[in-house]
Protein backbone atom coordinates (compact mmCIF):
# COMPACT_ATOMS: atom_id res chain seq x y z
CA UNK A 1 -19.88 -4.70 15.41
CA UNK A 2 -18.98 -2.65 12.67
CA UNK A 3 -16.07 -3.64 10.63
CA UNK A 4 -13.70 -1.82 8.42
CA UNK A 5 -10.47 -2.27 6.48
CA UNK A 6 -9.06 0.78 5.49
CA UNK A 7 -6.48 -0.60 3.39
CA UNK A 8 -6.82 -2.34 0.38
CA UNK A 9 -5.20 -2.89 -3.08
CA UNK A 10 -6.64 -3.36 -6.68
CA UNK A 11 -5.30 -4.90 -10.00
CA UNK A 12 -4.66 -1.15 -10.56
CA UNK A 13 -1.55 -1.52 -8.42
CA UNK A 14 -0.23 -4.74 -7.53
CA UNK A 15 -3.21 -6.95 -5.84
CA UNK A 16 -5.08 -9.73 -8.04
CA UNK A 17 -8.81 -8.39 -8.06
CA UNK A 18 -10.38 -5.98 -10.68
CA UNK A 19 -12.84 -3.64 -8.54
CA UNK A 20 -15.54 -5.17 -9.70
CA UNK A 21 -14.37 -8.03 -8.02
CA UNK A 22 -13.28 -6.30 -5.27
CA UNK A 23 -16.29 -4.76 -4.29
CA UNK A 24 -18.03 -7.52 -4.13
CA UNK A 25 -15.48 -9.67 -2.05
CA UNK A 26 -15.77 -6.45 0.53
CA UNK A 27 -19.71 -6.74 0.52
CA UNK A 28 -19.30 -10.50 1.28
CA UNK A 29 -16.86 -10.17 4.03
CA UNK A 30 -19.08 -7.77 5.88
CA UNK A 31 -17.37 -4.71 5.95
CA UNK A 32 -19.02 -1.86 5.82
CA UNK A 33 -16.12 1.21 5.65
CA UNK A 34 -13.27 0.40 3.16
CA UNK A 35 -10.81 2.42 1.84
CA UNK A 36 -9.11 1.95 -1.69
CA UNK A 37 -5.68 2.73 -1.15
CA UNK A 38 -3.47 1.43 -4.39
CA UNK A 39 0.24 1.94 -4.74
CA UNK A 40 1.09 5.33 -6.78
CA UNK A 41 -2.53 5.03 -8.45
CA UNK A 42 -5.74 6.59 -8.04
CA UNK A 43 -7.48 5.12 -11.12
CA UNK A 44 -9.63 2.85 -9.48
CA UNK A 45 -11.28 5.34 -6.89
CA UNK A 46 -13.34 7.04 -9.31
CA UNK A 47 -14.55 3.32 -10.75
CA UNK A 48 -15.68 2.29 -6.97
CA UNK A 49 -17.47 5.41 -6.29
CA UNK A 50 -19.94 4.24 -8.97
CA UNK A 51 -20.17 0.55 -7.74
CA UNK A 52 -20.16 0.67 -4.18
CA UNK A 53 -23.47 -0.15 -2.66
CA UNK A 54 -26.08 1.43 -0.11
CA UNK A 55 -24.71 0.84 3.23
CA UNK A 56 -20.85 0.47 2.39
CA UNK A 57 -18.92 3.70 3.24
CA UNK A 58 -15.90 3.94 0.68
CA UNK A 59 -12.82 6.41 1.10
CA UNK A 60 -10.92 7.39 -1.65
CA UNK A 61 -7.41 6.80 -0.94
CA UNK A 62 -3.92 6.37 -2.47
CA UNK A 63 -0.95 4.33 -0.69
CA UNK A 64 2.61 6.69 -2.28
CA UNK A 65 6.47 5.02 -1.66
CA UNK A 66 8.48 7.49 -0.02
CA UNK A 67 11.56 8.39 1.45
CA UNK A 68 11.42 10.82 4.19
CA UNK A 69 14.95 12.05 4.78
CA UNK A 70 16.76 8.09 4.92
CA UNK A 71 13.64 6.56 6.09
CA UNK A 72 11.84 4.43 3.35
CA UNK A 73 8.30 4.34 3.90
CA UNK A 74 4.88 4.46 2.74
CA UNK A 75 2.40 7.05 3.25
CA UNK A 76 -1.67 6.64 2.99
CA UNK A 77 -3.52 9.41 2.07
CA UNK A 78 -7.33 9.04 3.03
CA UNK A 79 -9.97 11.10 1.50
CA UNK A 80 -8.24 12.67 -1.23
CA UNK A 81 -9.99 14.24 -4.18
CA UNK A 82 -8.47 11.54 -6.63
CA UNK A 83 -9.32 14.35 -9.93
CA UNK A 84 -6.76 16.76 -8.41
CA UNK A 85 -3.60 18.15 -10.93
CA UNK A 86 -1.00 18.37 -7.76
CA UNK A 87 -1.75 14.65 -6.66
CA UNK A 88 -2.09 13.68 -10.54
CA UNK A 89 0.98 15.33 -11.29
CA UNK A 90 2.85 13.05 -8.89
CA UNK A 91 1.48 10.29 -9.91
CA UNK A 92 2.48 10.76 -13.22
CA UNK A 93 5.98 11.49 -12.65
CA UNK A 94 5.73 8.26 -10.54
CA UNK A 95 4.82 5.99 -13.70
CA UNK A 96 7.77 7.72 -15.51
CA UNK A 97 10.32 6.60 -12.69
CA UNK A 98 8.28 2.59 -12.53
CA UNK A 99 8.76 2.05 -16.47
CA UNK A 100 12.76 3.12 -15.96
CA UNK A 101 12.70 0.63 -13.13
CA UNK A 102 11.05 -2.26 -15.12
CA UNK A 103 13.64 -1.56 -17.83
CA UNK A 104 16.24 -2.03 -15.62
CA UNK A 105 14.90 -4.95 -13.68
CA UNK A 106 13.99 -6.99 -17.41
CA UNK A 107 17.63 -6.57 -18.52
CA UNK A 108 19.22 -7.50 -15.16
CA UNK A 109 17.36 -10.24 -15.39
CA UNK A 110 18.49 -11.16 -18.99
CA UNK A 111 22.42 -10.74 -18.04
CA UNK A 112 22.49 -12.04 -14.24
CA UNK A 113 19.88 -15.35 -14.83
CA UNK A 114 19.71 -15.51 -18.97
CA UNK A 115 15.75 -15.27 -18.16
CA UNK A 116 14.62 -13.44 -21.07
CA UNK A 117 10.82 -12.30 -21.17
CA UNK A 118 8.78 -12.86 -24.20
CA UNK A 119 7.08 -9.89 -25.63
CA UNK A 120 3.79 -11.20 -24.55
CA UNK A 121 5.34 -11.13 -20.97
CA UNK A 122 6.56 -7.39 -21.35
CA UNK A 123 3.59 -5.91 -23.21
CA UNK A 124 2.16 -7.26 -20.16
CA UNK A 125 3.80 -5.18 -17.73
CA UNK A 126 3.91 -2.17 -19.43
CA UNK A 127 0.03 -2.36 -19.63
CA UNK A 128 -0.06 -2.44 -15.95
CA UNK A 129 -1.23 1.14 -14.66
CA UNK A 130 1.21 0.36 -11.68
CA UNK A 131 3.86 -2.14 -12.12
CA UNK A 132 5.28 -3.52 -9.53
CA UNK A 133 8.54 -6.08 -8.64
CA UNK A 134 5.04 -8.80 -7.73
CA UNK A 135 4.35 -8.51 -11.37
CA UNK A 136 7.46 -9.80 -12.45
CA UNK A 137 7.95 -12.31 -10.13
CA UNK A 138 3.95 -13.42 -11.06
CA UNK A 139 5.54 -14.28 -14.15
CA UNK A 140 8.90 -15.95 -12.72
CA UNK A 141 6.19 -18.05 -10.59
CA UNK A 142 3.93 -18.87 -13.45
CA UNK A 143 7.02 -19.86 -15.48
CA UNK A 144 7.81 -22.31 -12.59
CA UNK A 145 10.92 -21.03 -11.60
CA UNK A 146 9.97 -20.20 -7.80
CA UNK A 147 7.47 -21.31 -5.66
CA UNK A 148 5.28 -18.02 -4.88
CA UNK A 149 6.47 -14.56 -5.72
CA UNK A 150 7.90 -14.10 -2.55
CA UNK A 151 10.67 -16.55 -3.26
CA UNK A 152 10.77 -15.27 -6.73
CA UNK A 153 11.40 -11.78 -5.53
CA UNK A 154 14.29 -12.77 -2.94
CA UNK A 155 15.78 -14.88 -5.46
CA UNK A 156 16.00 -13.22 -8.83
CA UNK A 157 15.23 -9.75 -8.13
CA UNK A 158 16.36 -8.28 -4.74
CA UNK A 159 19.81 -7.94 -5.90
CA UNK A 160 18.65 -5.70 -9.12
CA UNK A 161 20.35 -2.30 -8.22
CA UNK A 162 17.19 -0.48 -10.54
CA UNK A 163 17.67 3.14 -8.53
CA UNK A 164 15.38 5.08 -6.40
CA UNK A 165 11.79 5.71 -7.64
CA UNK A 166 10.16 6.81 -4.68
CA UNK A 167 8.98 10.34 -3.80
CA UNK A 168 10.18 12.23 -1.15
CA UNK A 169 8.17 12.40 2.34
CA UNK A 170 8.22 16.56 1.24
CA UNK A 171 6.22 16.06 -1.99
CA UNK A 172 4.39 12.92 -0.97
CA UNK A 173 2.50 14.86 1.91
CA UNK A 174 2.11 18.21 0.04
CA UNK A 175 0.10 16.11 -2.80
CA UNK A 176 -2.23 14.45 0.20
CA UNK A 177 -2.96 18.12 1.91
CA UNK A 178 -3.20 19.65 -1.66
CA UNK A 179 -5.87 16.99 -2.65
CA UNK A 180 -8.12 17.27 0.71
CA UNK A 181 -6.53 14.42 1.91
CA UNK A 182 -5.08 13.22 5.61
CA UNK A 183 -1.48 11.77 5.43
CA UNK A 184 -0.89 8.66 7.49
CA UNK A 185 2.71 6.75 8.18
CA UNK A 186 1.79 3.29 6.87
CA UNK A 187 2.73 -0.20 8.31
CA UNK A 188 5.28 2.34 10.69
CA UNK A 189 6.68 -1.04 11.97
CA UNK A 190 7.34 -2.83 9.07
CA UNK A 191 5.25 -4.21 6.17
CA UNK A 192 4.92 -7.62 4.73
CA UNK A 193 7.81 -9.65 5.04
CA UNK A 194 10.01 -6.96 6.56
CA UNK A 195 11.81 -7.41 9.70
CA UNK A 196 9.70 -4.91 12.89
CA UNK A 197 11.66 -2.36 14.09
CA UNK A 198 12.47 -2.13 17.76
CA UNK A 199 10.04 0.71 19.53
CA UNK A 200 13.31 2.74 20.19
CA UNK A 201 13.77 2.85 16.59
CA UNK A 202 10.52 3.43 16.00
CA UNK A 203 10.22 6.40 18.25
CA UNK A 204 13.32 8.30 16.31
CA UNK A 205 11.75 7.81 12.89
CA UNK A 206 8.75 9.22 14.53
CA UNK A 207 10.18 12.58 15.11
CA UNK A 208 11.20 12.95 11.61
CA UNK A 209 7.93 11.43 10.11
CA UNK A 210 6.46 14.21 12.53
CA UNK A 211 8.60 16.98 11.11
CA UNK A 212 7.09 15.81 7.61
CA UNK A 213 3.36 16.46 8.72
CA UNK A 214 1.83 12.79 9.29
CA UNK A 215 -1.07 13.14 10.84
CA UNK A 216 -1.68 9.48 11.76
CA UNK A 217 -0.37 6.24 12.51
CA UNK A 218 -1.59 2.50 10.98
CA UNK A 219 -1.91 1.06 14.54
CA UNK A 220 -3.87 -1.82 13.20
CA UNK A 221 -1.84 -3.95 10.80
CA UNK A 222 -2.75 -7.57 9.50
CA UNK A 223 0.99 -8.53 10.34
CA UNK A 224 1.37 -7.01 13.76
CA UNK A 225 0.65 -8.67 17.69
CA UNK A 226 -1.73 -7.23 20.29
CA UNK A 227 1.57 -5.94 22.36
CA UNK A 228 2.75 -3.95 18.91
CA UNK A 229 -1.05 -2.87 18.35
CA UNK A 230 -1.06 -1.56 21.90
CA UNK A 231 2.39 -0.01 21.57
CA UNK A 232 1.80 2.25 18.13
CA UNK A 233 -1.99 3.21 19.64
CA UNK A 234 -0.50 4.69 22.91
CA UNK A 235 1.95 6.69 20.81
CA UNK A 236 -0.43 7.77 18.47
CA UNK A 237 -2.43 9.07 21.52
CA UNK A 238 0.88 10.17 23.27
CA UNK A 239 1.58 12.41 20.09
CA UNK A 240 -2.23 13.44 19.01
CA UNK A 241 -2.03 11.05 15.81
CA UNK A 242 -5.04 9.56 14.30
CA UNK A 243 -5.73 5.66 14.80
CA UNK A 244 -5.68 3.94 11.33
CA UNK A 245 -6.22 0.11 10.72
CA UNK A 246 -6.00 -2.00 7.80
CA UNK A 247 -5.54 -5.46 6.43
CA UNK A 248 -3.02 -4.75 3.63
CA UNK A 249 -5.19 -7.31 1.25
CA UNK A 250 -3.36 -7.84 -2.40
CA UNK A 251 -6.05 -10.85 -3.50
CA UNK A 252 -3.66 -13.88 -4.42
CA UNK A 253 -0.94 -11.81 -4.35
CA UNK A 254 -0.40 -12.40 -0.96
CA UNK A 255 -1.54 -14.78 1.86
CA UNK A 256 -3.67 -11.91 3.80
CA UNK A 257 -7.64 -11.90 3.90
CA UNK A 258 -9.63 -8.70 3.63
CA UNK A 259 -10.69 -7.12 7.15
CA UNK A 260 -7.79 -8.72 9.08
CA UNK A 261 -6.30 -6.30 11.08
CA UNK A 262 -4.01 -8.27 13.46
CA UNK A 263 -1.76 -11.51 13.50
CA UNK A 264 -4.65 -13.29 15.61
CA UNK A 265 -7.23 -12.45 13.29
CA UNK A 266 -9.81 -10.92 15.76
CA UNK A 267 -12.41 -8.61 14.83
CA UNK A 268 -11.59 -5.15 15.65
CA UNK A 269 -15.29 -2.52 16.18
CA UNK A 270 -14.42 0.64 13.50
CA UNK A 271 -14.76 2.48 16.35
CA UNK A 272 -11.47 1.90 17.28
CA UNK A 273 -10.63 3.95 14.58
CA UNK A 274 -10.08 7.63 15.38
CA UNK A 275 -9.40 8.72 11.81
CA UNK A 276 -13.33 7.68 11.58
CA UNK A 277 -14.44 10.30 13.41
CA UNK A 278 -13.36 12.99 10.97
CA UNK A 279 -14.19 11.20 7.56
């Protein structure tokens, strides 16, 4: 059996491992095709494409928050030529929107729970290439005032109003096609710790997800059931999508091991994998 995990997040978004670190937890969990997908950042690709060993398959990939129409999603783009200006270019004018966001978030959490950051704390964030709301509450958590980040999130930082800093489904997909890459509707059900959507609902965000250009679905998801798994793979052949599967792993950053790619934790052949055949 040949196993994969085509989705996968660095310290140069918001997991825990450097991809040194990475690459070697990957290697010792026997996969042999990953893909690198970290939020809003491609910085890491071009690192693993020099440490990746013979007989490991990588695929450059990004993971970019969107909003198609009033659907909030996320969109993986596989295979895409990390060095080019279009893709770069939105990625930049994410960070932009991120450090407004942290700004907004630090003093919010100043005048709602009097927690004021040190300056260690906040050069801190702003060194991170892709900060994230688990970077705060890493610090809330380390500071003992929650339990994991989860909790800290929920508590002290769900009810931050910081404004919208995610790209539209337009200019998400248009970066993937303009870098080479194949755009695919992430986690379409629901990602960590969100509440599934029903398959009717499902099916309507399909059309407009459809009307964007996805050519793919995440069928295999470390959070979703055989019966959901079987649901989102007869879609995706009802509606000539490619068959995606990842684990979602963020390190410590959340409870999820690499190469798990449903709730029960069975090992799922690559060849299950449509989007396989064309990478």
């Amino acid at each position: 059996m040949t196993l994969a995990d085509l989705h996968i997040h660095s310290s140069n978004s918001d997991g825990s491992d450097s991809i040194e670190v990475l690459i070697t937890k990957i290697k010792d969990a026997g996969i042999k095709i990953f893909a690198l997908t970290d939020h809003d950042s491609v910085e890491g690709c071009s690192i693993m494409q020099d440490l990746v060993p013979e007989g490991i398959k990588f695929i450059p990939s990004v993971e970019l928050t969107c909003k198609a129409n009033d659907i909030k999603c996320h969109i993986l783009g596989y295979n895409c030529d990390y060095t080019n200006n279009t893709l770069l270019s939105l990625i930049e004018k994410g960070k932009d929107l991120r450090k407004n966001k942290l700004e907004t978030r630090i003093n919010y959490l100043e005048k709602t729970w009097n927690i004021i950051l040190s300056e260690e704390e906040k050069n801190w964030l702003y060194s991170r290439k892709s900060v994230v709301k688990t970077h705060i509450a890493n610090i809330l958590v380390n500071r003992g005032l929650a339990e994991n980040n989860l909790i800290a999130m929920e508590k002290y930082l769900n009810g931050c109003k910081s404004g919208d800093t995610r790209f539209t489904g337009e200019e998400a997909i248009n970066a993937i096609n303009a870098s080479g890459g194949i755009p695919v509707w992430a986690h379409p059900l629901g990602g960590e710790g969100e509440t599934h959507i029903s398959k009717e609902e499902f099916l309507e965000k399909l059309k407009t997800m459809l009307c964007f250009g996805i050519k793919g679905l995440e069928c295999y998801y470390s959070r979703y059931s055989q019966e959901e798994i079987e649901f989102l793979v007869k879609c995706a052949n009802d509606f000539d999508l490619l068959i995606t599967g990842g684990s979602d792993y963020h390190g410590t950053n959340k409870d999820i091991p690499l190469g798990k790619l449903n709730c029960e934790n069975i090992k799922i052949n690559a060849s299950k994998l449509s989007i396989l055949n064309i990478l």
